[in-house]
PDB file of N, CA and C in Angstrom:
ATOM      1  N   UNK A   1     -81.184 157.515 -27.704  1.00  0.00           N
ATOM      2  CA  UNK A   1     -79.900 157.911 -27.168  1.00  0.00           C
ATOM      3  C   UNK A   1     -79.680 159.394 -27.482  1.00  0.00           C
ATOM      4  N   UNK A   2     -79.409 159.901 -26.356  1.00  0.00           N
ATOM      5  CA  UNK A   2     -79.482 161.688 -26.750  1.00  0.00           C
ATOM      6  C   UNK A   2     -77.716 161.988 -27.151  1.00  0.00           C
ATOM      7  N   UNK A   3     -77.514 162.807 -28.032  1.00  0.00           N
ATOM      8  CA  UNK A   3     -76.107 163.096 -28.075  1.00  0.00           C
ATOM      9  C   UNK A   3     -75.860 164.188 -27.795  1.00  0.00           C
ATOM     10  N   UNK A   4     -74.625 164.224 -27.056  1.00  0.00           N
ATOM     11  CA  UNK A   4     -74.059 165.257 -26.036  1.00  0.00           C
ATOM     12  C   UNK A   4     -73.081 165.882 -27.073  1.00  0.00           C
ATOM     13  N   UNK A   5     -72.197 167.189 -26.193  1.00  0.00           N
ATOM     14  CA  UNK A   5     -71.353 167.951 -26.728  1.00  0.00           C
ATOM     15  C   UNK A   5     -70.887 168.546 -25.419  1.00  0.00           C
ATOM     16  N   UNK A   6     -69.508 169.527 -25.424  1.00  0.00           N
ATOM     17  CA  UNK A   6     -69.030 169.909 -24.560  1.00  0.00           C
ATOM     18  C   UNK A   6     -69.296 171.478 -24.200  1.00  0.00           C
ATOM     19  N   UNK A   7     -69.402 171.961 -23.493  1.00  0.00           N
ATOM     20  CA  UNK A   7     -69.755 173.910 -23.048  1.00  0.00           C
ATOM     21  C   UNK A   7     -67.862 174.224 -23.751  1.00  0.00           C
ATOM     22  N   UNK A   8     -68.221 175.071 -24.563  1.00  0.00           N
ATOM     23  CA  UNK A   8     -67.086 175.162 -24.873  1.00  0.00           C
ATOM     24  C   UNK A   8     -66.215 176.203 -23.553  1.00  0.00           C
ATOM     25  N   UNK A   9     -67.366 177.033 -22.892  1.00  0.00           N
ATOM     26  CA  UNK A   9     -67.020 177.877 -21.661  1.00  0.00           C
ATOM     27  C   UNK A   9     -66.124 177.028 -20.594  1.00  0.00           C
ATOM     28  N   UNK A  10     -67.026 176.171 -20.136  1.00  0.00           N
ATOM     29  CA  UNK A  10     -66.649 175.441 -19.096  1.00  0.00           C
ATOM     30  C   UNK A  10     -66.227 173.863 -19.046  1.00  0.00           C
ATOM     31  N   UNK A  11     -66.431 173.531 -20.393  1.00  0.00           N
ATOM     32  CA  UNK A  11     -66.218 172.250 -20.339  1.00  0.00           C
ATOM     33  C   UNK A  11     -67.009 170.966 -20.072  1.00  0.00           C
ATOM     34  N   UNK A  12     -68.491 171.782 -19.389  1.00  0.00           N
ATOM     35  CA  UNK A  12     -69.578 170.578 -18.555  1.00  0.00           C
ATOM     36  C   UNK A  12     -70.043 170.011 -19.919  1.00  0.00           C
ATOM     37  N   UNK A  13     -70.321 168.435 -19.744  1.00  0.00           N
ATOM     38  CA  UNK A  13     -70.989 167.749 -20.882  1.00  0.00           C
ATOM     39  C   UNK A  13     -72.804 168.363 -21.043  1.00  0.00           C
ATOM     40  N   UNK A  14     -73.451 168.796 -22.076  1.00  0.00           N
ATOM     41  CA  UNK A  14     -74.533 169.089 -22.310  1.00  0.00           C
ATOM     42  C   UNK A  14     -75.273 168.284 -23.310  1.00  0.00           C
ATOM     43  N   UNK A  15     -76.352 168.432 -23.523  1.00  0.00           N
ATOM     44  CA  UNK A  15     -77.449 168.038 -24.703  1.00  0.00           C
ATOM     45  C   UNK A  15     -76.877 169.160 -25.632  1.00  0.00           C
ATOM     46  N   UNK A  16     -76.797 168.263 -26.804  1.00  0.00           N
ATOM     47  CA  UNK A  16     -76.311 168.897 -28.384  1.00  0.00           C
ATOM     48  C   UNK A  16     -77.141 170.155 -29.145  1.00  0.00           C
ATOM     49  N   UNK A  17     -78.842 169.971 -28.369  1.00  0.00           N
ATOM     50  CA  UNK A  17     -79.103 171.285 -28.842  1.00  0.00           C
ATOM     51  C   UNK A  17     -79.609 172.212 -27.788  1.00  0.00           C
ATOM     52  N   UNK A  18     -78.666 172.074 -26.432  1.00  0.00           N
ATOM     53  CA  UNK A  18     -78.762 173.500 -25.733  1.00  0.00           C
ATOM     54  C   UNK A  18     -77.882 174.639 -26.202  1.00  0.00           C
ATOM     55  N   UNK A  19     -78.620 175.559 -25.710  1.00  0.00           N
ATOM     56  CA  UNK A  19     -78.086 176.942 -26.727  1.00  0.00           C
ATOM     57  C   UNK A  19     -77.384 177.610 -25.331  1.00  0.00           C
ATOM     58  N   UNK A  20     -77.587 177.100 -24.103  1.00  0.00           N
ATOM     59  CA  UNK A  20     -77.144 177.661 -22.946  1.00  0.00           C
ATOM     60  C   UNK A  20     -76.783 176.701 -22.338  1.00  0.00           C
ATOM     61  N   UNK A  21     -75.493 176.298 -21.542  1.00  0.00           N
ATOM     62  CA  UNK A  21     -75.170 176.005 -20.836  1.00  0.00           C
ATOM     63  C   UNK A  21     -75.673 175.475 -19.324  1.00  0.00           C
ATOM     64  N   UNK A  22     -76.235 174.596 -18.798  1.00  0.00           N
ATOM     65  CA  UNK A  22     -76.972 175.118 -17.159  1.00  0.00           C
ATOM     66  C   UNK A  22     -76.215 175.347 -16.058  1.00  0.00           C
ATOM     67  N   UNK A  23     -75.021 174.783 -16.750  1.00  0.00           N
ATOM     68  CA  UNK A  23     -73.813 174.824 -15.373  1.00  0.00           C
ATOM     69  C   UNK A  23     -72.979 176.227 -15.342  1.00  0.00           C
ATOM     70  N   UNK A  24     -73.138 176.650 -16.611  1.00  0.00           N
ATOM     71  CA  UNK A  24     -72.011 177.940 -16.528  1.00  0.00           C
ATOM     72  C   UNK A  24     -72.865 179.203 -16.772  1.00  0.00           C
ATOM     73  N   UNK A  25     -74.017 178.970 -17.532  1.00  0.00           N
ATOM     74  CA  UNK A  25     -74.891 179.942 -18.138  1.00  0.00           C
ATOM     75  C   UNK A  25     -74.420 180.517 -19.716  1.00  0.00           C
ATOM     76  N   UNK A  26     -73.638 180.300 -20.077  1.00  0.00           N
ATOM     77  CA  UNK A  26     -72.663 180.877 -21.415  1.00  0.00           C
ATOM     78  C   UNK A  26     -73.452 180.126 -22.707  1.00  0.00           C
ATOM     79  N   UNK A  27     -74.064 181.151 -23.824  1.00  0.00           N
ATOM     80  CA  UNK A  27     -74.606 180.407 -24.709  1.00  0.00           C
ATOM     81  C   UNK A  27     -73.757 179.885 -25.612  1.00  0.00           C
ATOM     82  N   UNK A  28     -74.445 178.867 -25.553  1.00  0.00           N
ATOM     83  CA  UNK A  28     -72.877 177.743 -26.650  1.00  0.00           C
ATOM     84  C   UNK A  28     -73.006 178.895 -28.770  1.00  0.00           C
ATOM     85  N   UNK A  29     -71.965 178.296 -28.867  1.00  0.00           N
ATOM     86  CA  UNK A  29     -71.699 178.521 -30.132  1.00  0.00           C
ATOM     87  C   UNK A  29     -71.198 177.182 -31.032  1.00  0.00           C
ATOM     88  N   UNK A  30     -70.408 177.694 -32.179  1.00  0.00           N
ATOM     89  CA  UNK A  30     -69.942 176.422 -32.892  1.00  0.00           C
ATOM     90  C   UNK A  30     -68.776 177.059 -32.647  1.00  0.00           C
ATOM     91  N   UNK A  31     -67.719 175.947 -32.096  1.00  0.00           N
ATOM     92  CA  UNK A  31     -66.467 175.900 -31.862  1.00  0.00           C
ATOM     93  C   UNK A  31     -65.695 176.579 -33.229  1.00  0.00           C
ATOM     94  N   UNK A  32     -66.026 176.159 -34.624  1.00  0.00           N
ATOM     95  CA  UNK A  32     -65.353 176.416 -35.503  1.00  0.00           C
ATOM     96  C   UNK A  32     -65.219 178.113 -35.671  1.00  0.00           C
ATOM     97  N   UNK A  33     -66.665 178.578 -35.426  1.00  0.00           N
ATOM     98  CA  UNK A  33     -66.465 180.197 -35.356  1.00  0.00           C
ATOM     99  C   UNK A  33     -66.219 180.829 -34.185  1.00  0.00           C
ATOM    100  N   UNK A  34     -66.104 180.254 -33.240  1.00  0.00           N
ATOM    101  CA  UNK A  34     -64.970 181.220 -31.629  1.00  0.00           C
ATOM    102  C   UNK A  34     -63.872 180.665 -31.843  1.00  0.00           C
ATOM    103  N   UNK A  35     -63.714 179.964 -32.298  1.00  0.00           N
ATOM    104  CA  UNK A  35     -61.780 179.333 -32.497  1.00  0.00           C
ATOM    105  C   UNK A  35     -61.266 180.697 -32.924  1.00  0.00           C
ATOM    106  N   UNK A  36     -60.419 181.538 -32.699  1.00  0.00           N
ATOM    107  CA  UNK A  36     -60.013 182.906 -32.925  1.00  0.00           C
ATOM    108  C   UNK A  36     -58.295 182.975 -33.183  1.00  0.00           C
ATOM    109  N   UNK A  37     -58.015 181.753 -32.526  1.00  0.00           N
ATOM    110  CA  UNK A  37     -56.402 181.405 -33.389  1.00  0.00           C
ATOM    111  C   UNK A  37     -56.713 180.578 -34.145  1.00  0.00           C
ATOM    112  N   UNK A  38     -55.609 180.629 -35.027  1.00  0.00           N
ATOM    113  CA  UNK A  38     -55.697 179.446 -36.471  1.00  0.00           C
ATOM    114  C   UNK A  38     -54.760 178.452 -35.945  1.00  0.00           C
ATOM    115  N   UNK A  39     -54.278 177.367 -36.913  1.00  0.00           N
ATOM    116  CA  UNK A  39     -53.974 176.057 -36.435  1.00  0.00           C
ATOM    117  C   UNK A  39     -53.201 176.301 -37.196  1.00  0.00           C
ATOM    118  N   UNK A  40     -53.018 176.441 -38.303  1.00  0.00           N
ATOM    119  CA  UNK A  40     -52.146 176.300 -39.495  1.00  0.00           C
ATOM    120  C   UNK A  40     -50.927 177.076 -38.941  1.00  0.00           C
ATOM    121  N   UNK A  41     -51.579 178.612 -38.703  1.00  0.00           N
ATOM    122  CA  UNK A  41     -50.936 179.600 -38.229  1.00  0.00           C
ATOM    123  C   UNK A  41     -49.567 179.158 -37.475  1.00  0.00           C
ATOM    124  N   UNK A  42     -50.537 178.595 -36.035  1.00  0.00           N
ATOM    125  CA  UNK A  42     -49.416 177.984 -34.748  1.00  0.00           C
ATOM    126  C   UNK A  42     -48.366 176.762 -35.329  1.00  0.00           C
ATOM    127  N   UNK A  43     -48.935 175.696 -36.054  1.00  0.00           N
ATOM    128  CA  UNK A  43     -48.238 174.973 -36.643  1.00  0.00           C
ATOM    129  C   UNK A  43     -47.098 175.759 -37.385  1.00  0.00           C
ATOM    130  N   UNK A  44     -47.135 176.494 -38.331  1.00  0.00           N
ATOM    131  CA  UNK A  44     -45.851 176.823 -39.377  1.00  0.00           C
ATOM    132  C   UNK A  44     -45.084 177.660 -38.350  1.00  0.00           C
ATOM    133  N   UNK A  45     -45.704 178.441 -37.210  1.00  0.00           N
ATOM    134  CA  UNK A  45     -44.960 179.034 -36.114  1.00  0.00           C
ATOM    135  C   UNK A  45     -44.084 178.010 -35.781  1.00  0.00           C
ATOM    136  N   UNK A  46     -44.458 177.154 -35.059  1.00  0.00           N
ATOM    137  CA  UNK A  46     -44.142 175.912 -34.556  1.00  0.00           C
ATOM    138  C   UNK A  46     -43.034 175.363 -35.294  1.00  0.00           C
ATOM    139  N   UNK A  47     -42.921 174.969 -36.002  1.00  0.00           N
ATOM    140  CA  UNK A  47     -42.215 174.216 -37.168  1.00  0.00           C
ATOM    141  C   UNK A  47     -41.214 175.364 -37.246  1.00  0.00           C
ATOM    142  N   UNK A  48     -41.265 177.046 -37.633  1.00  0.00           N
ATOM    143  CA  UNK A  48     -39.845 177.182 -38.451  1.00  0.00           C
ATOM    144  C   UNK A  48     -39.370 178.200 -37.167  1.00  0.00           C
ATOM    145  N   UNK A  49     -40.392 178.902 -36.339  1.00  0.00           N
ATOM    146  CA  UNK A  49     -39.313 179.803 -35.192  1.00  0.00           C
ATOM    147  C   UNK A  49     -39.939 178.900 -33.620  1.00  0.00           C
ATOM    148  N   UNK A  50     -40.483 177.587 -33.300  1.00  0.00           N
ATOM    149  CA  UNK A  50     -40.637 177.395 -32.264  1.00  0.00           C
ATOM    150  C   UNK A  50     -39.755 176.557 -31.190  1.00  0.00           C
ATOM    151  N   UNK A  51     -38.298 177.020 -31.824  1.00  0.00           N
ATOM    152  CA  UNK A  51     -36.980 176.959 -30.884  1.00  0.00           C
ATOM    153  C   UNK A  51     -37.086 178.211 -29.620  1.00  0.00           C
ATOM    154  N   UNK A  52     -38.028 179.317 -30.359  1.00  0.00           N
ATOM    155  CA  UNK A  52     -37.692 181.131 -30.277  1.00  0.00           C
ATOM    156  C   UNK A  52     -39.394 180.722 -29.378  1.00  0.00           C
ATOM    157  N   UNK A  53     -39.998 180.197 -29.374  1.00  0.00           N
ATOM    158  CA  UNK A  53     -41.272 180.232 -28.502  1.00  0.00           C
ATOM    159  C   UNK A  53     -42.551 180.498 -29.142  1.00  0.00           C
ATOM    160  N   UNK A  54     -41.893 181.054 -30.414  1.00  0.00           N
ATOM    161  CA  UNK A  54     -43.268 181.680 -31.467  1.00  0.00           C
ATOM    162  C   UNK A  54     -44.649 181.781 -31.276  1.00  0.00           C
ATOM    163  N   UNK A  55     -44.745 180.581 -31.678  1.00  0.00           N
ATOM    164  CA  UNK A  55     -45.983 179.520 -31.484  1.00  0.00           C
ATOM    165  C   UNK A  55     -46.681 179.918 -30.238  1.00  0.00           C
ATOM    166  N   UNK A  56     -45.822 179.852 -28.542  1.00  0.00           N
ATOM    167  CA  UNK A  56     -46.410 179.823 -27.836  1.00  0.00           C
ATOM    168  C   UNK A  56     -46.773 181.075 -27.331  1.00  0.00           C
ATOM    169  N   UNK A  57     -46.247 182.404 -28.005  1.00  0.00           N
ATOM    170  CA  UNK A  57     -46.392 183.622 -27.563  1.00  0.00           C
ATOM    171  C   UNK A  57     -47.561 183.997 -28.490  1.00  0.00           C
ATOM    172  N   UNK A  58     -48.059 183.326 -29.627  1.00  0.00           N
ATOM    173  CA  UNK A  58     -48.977 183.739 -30.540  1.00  0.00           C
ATOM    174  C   UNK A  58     -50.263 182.651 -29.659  1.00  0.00           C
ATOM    175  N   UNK A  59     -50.130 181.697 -29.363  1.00  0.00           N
ATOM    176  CA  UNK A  59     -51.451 181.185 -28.479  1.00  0.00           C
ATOM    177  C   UNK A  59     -51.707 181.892 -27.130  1.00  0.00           C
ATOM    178  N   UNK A  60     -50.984 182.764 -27.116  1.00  0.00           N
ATOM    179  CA  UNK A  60     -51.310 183.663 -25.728  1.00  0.00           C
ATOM    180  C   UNK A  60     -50.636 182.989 -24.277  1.00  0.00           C
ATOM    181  N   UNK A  61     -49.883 182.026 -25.040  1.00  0.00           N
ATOM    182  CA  UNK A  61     -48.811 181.177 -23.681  1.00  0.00           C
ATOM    183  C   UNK A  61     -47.736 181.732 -22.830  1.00  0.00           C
ATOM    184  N   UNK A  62     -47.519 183.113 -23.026  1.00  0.00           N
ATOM    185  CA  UNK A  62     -46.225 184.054 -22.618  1.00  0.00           C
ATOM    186  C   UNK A  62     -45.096 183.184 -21.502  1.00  0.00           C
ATOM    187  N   UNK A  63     -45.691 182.873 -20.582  1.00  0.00           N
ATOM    188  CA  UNK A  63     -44.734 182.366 -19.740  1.00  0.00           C
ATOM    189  C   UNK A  63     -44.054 180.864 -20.799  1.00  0.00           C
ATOM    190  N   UNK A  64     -44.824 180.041 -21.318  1.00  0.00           N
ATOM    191  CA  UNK A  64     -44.163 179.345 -21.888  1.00  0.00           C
ATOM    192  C   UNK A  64     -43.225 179.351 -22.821  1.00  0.00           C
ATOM    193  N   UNK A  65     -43.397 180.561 -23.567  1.00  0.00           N
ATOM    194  CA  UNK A  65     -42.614 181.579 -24.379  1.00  0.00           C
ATOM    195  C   UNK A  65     -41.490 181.741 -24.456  1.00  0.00           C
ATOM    196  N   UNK A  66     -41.163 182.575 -22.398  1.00  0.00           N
ATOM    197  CA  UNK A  66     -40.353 183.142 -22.293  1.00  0.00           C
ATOM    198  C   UNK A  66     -39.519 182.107 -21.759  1.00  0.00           C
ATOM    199  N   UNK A  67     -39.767 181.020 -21.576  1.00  0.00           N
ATOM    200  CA  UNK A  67     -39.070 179.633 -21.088  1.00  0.00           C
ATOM    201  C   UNK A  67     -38.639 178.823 -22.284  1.00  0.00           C
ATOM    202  N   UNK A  68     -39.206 178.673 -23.619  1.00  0.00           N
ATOM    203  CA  UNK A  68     -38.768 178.757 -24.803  1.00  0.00           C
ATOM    204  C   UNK A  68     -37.050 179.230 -25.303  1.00  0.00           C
ATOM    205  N   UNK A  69     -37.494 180.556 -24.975  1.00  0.00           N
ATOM    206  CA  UNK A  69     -36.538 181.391 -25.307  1.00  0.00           C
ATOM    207  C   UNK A  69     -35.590 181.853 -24.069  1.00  0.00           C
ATOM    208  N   UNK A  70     -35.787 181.125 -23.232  1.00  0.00           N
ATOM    209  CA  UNK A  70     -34.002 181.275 -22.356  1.00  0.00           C
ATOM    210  C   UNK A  70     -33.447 180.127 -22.615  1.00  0.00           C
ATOM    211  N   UNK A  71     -33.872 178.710 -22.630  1.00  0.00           N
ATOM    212  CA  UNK A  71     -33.470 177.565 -23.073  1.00  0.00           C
ATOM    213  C   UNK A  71     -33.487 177.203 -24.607  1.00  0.00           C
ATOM    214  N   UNK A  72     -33.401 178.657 -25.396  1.00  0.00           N
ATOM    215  CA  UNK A  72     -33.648 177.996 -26.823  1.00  0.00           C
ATOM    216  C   UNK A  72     -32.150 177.705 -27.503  1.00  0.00           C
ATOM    217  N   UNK A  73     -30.985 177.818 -27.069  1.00  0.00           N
ATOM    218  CA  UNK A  73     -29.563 177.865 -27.138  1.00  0.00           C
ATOM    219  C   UNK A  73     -28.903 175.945 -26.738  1.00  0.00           C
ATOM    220  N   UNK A  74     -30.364 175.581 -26.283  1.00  0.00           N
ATOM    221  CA  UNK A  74     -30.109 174.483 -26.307  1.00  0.00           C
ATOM    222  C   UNK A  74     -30.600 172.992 -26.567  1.00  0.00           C
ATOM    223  N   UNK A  75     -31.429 173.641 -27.777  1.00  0.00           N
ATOM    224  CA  UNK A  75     -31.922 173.159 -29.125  1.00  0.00           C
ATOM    225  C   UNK A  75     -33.273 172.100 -28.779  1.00  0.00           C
ATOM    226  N   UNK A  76     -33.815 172.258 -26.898  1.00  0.00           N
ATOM    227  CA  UNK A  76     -34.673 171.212 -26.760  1.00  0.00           C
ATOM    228  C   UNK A  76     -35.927 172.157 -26.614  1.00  0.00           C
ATOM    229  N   UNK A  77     -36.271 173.233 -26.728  1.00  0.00           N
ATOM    230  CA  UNK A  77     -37.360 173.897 -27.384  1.00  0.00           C
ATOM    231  C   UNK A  77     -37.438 173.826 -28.927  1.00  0.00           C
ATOM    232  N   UNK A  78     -36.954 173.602 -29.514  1.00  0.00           N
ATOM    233  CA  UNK A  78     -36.751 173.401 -31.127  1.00  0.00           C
ATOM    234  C   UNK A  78     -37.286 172.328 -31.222  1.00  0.00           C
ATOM    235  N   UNK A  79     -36.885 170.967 -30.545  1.00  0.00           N
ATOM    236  CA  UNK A  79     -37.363 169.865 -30.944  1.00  0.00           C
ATOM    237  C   UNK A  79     -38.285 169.660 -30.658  1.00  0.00           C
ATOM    238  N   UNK A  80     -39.080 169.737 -28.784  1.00  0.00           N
ATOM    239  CA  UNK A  80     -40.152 170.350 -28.670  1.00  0.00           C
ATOM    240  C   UNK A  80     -41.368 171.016 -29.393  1.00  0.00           C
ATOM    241  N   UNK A  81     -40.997 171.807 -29.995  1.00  0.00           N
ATOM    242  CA  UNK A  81     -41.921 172.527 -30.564  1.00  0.00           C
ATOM    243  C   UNK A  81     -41.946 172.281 -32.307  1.00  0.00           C
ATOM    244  N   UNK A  82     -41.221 171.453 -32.893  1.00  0.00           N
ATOM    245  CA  UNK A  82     -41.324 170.593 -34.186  1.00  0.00           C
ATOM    246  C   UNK A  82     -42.152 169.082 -33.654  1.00  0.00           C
ATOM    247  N   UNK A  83     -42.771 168.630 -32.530  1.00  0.00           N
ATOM    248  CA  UNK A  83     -43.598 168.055 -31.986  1.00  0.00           C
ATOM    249  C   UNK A  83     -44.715 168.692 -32.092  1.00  0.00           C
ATOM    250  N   UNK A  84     -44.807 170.010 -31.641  1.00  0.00           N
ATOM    251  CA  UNK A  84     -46.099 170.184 -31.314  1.00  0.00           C
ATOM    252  C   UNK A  84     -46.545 170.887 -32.486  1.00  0.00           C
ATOM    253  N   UNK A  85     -45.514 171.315 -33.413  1.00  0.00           N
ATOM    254  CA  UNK A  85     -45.862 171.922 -34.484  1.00  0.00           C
ATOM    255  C   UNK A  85     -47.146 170.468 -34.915  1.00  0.00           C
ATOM    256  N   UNK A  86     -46.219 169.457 -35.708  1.00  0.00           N
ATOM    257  CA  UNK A  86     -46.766 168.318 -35.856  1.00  0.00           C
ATOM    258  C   UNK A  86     -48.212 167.936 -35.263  1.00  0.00           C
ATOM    259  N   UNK A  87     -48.313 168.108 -33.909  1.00  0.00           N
ATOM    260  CA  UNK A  87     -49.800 168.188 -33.178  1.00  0.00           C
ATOM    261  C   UNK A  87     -50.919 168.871 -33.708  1.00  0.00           C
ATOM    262  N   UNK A  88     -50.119 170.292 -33.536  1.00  0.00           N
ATOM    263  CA  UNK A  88     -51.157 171.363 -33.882  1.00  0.00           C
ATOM    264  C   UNK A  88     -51.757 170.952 -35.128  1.00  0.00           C
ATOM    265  N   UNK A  89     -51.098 170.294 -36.659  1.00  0.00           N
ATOM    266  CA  UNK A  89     -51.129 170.517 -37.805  1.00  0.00           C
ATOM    267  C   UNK A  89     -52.555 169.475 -38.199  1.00  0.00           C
ATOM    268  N   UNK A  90     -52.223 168.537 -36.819  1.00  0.00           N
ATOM    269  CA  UNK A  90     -52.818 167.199 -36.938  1.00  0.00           C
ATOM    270  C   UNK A  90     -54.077 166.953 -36.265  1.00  0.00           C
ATOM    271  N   UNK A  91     -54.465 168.343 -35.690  1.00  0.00           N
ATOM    272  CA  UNK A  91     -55.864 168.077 -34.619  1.00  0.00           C
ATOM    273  C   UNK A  91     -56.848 168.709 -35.382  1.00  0.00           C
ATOM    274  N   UNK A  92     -58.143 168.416 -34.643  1.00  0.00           N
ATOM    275  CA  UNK A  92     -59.096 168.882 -35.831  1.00  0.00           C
ATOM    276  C   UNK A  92     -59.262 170.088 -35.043  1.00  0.00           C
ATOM    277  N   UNK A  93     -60.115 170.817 -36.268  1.00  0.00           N
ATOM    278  CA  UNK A  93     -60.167 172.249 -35.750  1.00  0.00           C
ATOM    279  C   UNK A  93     -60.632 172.100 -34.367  1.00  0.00           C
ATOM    280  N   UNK A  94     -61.576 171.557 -34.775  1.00  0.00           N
ATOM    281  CA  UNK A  94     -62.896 171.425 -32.934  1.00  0.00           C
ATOM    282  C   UNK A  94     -61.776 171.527 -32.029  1.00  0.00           C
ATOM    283  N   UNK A  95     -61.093 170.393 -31.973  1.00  0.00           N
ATOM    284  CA  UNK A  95     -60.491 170.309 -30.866  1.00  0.00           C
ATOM    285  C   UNK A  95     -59.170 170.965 -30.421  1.00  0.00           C
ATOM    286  N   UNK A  96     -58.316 171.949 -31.867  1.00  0.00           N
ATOM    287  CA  UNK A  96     -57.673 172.962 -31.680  1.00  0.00           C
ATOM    288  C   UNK A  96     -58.919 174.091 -31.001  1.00  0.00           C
ATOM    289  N   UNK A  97     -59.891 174.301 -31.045  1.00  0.00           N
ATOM    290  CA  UNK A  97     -60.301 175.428 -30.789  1.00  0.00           C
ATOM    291  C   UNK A  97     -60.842 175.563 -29.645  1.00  0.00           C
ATOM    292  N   UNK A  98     -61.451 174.219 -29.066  1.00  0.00           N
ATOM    293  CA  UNK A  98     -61.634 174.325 -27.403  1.00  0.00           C
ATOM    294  C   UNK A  98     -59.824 174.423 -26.671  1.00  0.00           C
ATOM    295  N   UNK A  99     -58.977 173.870 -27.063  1.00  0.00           N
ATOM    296  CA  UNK A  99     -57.498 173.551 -26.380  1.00  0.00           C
ATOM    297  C   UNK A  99     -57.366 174.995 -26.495  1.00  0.00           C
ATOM    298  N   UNK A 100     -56.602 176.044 -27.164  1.00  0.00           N
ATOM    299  CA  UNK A 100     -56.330 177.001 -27.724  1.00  0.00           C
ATOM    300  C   UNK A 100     -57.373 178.072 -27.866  1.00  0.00           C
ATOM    301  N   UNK A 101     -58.175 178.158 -28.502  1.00  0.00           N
ATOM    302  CA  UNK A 101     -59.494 179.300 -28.484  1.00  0.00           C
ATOM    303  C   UNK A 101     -59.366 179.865 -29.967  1.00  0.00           C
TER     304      UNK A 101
END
């Protein structure tokens, strides 16, 4: 049984020790060292200013951000984002780092 893994580029399922991709061409890496945001980071974002969008302006989400923060006066980006704080805190890196980068 061969075990697979994901192109972190593109997403196509591959053999675990291709170093290249065939569908995208992009040489794979280990997710843990291109993950380039932290988790912890977005989480405590999340948790104490992600009424204000924090979180989502630090994952490079801007538009979600700025939708954050016109509706943040009415406390359902707050709760929102004490959810996803919770998410973020709770995923493993791997899979914070393909979602996020």
């Amino acid at each position: 049984m061969t075990q697979t893994k994901f192109c972190y580029a593109c997403g196509q399922q591959i053999d675990v020790r291709a170093e290249i991709c065939p569908k995208c061409g992009v040489r794979q890496q280990d997710v843990r060292i291109t993950g380039r945001k932290s988790k912890v980071a977005a989480g405590i974002f999340a948790l104490l200013l992600g009424g204000f969008g924090a979180h989502k302006f630090y994952l490079g989400r801007v538009g979600q951000g700025i939708l954050y923060l016109i509706f943040c006066w009415t406390f359902i980006p707050a709760i929102i984002a004490f959810i996803e704080g919770i998410l973020y805190l709770c995923s493993s890196d791997e899979d914070f780092a393909k979602k996020y980068g």
